[in-house]
Structures are given as C-alpha cells and as structure tokens.
Protein backbone atom coordinates (compact mmCIF):
# COMPACT_ATOMS: atom_id res chain seq x y z
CA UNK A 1 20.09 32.72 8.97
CA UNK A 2 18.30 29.29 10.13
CA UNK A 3 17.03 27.66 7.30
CA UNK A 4 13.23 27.30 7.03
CA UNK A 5 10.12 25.23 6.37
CA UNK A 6 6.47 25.32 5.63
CA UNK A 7 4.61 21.82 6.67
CA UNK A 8 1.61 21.80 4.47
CA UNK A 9 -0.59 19.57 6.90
CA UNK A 10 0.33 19.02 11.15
CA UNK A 11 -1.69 15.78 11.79
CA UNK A 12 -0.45 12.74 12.65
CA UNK A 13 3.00 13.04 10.69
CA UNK A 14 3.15 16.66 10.48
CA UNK A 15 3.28 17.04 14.08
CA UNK A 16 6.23 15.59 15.01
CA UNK A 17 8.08 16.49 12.09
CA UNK A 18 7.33 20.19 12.80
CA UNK A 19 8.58 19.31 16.33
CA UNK A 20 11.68 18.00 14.86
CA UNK A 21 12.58 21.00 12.51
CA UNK A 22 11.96 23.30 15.53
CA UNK A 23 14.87 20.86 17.30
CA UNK A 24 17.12 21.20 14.71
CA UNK A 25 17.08 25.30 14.64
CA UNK A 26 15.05 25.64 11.86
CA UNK A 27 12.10 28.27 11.23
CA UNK A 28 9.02 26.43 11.56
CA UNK A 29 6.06 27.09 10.39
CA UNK A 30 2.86 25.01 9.51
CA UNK A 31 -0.88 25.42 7.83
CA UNK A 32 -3.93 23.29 8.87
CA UNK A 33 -7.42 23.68 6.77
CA UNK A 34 -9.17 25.33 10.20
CA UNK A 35 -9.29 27.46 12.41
CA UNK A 36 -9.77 25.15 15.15
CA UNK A 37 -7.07 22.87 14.29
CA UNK A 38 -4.86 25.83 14.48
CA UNK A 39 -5.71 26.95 17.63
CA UNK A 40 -5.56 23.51 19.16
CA UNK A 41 -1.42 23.98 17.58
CA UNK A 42 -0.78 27.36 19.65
CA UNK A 43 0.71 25.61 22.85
CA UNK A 44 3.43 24.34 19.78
CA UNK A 45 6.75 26.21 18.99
CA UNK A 46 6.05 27.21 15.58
CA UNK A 47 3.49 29.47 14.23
CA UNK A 48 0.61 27.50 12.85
CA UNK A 49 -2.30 29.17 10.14
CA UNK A 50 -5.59 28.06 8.87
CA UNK A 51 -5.15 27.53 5.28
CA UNK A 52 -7.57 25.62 3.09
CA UNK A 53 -4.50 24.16 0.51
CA UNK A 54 -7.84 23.28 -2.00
CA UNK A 55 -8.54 26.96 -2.24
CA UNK A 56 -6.49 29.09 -4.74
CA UNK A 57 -7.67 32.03 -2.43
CA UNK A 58 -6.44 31.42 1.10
CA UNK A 59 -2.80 31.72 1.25
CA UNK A 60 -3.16 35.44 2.51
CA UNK A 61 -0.94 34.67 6.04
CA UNK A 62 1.67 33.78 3.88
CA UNK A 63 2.02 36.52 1.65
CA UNK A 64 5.91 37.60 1.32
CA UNK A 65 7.17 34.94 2.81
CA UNK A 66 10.18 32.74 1.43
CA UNK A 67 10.64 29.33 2.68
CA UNK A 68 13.70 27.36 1.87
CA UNK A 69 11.60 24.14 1.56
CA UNK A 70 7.62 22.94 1.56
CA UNK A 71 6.25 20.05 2.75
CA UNK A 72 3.18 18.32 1.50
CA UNK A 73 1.94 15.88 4.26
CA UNK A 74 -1.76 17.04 3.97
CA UNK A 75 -4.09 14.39 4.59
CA UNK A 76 -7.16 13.18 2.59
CA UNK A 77 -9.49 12.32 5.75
CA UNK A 78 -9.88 9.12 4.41
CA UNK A 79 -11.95 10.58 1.51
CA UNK A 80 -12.48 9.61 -1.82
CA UNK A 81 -11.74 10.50 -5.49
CA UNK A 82 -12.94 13.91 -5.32
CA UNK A 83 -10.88 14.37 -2.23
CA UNK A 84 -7.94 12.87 -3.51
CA UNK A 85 -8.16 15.75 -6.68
CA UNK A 86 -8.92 18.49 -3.89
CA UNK A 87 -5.74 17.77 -1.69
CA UNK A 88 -3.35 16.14 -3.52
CA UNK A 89 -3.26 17.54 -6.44
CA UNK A 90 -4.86 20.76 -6.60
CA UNK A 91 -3.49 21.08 -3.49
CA UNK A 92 0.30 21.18 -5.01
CA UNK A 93 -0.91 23.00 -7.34
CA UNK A 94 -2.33 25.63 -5.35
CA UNK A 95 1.12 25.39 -3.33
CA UNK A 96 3.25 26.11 -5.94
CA UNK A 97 1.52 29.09 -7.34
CA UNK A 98 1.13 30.89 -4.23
CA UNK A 99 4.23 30.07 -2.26
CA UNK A 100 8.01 31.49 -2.67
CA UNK A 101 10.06 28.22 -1.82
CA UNK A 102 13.34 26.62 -2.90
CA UNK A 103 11.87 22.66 -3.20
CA UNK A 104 9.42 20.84 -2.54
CA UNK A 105 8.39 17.89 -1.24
CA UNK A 106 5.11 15.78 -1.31
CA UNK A 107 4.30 12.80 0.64
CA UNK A 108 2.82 9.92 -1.74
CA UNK A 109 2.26 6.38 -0.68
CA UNK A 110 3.32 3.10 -2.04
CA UNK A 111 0.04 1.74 -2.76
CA UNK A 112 0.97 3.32 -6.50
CA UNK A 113 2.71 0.41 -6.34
CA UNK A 114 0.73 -2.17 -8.08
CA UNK A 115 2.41 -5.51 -8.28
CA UNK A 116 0.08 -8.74 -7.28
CA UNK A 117 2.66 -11.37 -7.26
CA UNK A 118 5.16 -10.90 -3.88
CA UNK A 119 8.11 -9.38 -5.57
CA UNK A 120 10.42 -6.73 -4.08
CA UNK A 121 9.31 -3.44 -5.71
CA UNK A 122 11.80 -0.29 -5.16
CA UNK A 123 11.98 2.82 -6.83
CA UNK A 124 12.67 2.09 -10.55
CA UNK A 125 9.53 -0.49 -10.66
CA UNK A 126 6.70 -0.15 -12.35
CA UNK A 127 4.12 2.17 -10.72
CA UNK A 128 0.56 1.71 -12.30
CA UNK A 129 -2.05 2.01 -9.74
CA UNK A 130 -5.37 1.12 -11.43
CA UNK A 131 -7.78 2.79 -8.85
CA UNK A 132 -8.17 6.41 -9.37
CA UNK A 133 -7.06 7.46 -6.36
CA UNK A 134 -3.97 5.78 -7.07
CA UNK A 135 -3.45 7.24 -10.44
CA UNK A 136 -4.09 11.16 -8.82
CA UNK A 137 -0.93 10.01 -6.56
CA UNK A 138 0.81 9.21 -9.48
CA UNK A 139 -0.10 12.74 -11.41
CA UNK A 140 0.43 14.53 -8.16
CA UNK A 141 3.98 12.81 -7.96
CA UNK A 142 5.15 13.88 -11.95
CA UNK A 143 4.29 17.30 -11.34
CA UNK A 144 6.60 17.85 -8.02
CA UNK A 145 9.30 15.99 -9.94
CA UNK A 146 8.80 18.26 -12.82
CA UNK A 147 9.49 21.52 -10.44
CA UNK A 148 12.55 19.62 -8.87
CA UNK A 149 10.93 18.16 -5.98
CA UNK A 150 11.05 15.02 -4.03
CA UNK A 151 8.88 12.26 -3.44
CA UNK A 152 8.52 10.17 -0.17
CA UNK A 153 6.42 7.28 -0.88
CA UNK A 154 5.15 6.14 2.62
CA UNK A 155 3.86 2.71 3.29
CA UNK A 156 1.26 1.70 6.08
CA UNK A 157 1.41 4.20 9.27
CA UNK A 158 1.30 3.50 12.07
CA UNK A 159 2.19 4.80 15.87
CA UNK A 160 0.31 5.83 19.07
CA UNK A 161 -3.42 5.71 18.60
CA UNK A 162 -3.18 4.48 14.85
CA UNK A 163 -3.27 1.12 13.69
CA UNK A 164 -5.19 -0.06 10.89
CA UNK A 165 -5.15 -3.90 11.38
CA UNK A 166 -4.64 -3.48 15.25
CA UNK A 167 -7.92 -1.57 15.60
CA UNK A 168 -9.73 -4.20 13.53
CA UNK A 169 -8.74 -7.03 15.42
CA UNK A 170 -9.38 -5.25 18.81
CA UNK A 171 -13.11 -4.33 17.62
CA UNK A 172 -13.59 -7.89 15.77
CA UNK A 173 -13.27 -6.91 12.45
CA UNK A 174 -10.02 -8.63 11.59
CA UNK A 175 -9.69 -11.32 8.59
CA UNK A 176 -6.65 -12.95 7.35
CA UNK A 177 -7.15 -13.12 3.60
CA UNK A 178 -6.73 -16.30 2.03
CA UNK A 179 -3.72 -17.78 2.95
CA UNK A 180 -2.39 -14.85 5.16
CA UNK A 181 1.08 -14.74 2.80
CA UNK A 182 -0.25 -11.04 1.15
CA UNK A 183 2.84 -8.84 2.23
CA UNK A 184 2.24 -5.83 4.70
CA UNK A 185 4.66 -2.81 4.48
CA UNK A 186 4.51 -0.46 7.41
CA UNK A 187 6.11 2.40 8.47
CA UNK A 188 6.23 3.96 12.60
CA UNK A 189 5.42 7.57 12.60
CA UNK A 190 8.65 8.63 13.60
CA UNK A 191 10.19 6.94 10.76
CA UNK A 192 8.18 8.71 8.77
CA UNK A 193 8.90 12.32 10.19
CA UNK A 194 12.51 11.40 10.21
CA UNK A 195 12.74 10.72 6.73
CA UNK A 196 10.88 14.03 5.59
CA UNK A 197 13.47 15.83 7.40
CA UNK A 198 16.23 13.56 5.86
CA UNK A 199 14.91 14.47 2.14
CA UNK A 200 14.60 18.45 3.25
CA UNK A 201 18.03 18.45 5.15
CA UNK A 202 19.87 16.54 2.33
CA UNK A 203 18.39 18.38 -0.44
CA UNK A 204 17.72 14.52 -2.25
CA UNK A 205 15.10 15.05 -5.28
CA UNK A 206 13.43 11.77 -6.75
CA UNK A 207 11.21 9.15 -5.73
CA UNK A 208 11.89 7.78 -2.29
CA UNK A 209 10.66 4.55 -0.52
CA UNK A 210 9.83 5.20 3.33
CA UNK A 211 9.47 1.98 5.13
CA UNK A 212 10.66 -0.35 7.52
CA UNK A 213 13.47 -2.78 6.74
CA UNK A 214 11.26 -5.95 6.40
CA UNK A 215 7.88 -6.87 5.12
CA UNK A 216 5.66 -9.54 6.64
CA UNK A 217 2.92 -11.69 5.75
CA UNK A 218 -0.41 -10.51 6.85
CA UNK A 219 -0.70 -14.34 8.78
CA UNK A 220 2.92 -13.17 10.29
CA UNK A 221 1.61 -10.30 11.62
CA UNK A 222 -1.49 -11.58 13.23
CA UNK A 223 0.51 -14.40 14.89
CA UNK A 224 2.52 -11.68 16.55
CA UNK A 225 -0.14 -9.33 17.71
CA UNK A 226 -2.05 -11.96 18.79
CA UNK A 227 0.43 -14.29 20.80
CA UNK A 228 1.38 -10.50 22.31
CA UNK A 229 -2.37 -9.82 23.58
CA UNK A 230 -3.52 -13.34 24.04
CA UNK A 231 -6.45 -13.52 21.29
CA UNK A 232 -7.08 -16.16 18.98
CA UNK A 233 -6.07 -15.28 14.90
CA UNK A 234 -8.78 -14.15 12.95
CA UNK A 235 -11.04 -15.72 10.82
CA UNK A 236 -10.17 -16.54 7.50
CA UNK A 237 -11.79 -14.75 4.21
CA UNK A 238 -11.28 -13.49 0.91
CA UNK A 239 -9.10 -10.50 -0.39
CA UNK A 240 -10.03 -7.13 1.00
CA UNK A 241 -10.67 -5.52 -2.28
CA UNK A 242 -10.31 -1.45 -0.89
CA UNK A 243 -11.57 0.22 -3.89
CA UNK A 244 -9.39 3.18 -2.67
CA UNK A 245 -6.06 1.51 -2.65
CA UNK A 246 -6.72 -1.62 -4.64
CA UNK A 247 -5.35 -5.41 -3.70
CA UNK A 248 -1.80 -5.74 -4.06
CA UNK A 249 1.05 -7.65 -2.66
CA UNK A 250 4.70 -6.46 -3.15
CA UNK A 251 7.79 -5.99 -0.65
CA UNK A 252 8.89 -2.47 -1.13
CA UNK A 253 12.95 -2.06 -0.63
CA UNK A 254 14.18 0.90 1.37
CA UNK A 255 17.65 0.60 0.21
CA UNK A 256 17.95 3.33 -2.00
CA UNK A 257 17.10 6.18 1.06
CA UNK A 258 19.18 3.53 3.79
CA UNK A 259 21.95 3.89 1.02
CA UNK A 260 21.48 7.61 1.72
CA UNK A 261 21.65 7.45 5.23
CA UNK A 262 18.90 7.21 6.47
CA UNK A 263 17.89 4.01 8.66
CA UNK A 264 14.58 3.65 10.48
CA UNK A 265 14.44 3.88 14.67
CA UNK A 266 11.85 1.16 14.33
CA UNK A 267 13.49 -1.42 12.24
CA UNK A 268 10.32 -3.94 11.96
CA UNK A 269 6.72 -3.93 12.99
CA UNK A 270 7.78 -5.66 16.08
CA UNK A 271 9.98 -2.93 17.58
CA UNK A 272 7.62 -0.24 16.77
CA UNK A 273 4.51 -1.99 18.00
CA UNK A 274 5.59 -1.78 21.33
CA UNK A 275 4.28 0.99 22.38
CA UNK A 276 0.95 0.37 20.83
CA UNK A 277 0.56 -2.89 22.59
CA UNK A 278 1.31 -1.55 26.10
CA UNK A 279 4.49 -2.41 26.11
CA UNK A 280 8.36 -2.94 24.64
CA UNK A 281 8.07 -5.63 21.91
C-alpha cells in the first residue's frame, strides 16, 4: 500500500508539495478553509476538502480515514494575534484530536529566533521570541514535539509572485535600515516543499532549520536586485520594527537537515531569484 498524507493548508507551499507527494506514489490528499479554494484545487491530482482547521467541528470528510503522516502548512493570512491562536495552535490542536495519523509535522518559522547581534543561530539556540505571535509559534512547536512530531522552521519565502522586499522596492516602498548589515534568511518555495517531504519521507522528528545555504545583508541584497533591474538602492531609514515578527538579526545554519541529506535546489537568493526577476540569475 502507497504510503499517505494529509496537507493541512495548499497555498503557496502546500501546492507544490502536494504535487510532489502525488510524484512520488503517495496518497494525496489536502484541506483548504473554503469551499472555493477547494474547487479552484479540482483540476489537481489529489482530492482536496473544505475544512476550517480553527473549528473543532468540521473534520466530517475525513472521518475514518488513517493517514501515515499530517502536514501543517496552514497559513495565517497575514493576520494577527488572534489569528495566530486560531491557526496555529488551535489549529494543531484541532488536528490531532480529530485525525488518525502516524506523525506529524508543523511548519514554524525562524523568526522564533530572537537574537539581535549577527550570530549564526541553528537548532540548539536559544528561541525566545518576545512578540506574541512569536511566542504562539513557540507553544504550537512544544506541543507537536510532545506527540512525536517534527518541526520545519522556515525562513523568508519566496518564489513566483512572492517577494516581500522585491515587491517593496518595485512599488517604492523599499528602505535599507541603518547600515543595511541586518542579515536576511530566505528560503525558494521549492526548497521549502522539498524539505517537508524530506522530514515526512525520512521519518526525522525535532526541530529543523529550512533555509538557504547563505545569509546576506539586507544592503547585499538590494545591491543585487537592483544592479539586476537597473534601479537606484533605496533610501536609507531606521529599523522596521514589525510588531508581528519583531527586529532581529541572526544567520540561521541549515547544517543539521544538509547533514541529513537534504540540500536546497536554490542554493542562495541569487539562484532562486531568477525567475522572479525575468530571468536566470
């Protein structure tokens, strides 16, 4: 019998991991919180359902089914605290209470990564978020480790039609902050649906760094995209204090899941903006 897997989320990495599991013979199946988001997924290979994770009460199409391994990649939609609480970890919660599964695993992020000061971070430092959000990663995170799950902390996506700092310097709303030497971590979305499947083929459990193989200054960056598409560097301005995520500036290692076996396709921003520039880097 094929093994099988519920993605918990089909959006912009949940997609093209489902697409990969279907590749690789496995039963596929995924939930999405509407209706309409499900219907948009019935051209797809894999049976997709409208289930609200946030609601205790809306697992009904799943009823009797046994999946070898779950897969948390719901997103928050960019919301808030509240949001954060509803998906994340309710969410889990909700999952493991009303699913039959053999492990699971939830996609975090390493802004729970807190360090200030441009040190390499990896999986045994500290992680003390101090914005809220942050800390509902963090509780979200102990409780999958406590069932015997895995966690994939992602850094910044990225990938066709999403681009954080690309979209802000196309629309004018860049800055470099300070001195430009904050450290960016990024990850292509392939990477990231390649390492979910990594973690669910290799039956790994633990806290797991997902990102490219080098950080780079924000100024770095910006000299990059900007030589690439002929614009001048942004202005300069003070931190970008996201109350969401926090200010922070760390280079998160990879080593331990490279160690593994796993290595990204898109080694460094540069290879994997490529496609988002309109062009091979």
């Amino acid at each position: 019998m094929p093994r099988s897997v519920l993605i918990a989320g089909c959006g912009f990495v949940g997609l093209p991991l489902a697409r990969n599991f279907v590749s690789s013979g496995w039963e596929t199946h995924a939930i999405t919180a509407s209706e309409t988001s499900a219907a948009n997924l019935r051209g797809e290979a894999f049976p997709a359902y409208a289930v609200d994770i946030t609601e205790n009460t809306s697992f009904g199409h799943l009823a009797g089914r046994r999946f070898d391994v779950v897969i948390h990649c719901a997103s928050s939609g960019r919301g808030g605290t509240s949001k954060y609480t509803a998906v994340f970890f309710a969410g889990t919660q909700n999952l493991m209470a009303n699913l039959e599964y053999g492990r699971l695993i939830f996609t975090s992020s390493t802004s729970v990564y807190a360090q200030t000061d441009g040190s390499t971070v990896d999986e045994t430092s500290p992680a003390e978020p101090a914005p809220e959000t942050g800390q509902i990663l963090r509780k979200t995170e102990d409780l999958v480790l406590a069932s015997g799950g895995a966690v994939a902390r992602l850094a910044g996506l990225y990938g066709p039609g999403r681009c954080a700092p690309l979209m802000k310097l196309l629309e004018g709303r860049a800055m470099i902050e300070e001195d430009g030497t904050r450290f960016m971590n990024t990850l292509h979305q392939v990477d990231a649906a390649n390492a979910l499947q990594f973690l669910a083929e290799t039956e790994l459990t633990g806290f797991f760094n997902v990102v490219d193989d080098q950080p780079v200054t924000q100024i770095d960056w910006y000299r990059y995209v900007c030589h690439r598409l002929d614009k001048p560097l942004p202005p300069v301005g003070s931190r970008d204090l996201n109350p969401k995520r926090g200010w922070t500036n760390k280079r998160v290692s990879n080593r331990k899941l490279r160690l593994l076996g796993w290595k990204p396709v898109y080694p460094t921003f540069k290879e994997g903006l490529g496609e988002c520039l309109g062009g091979s880097a």
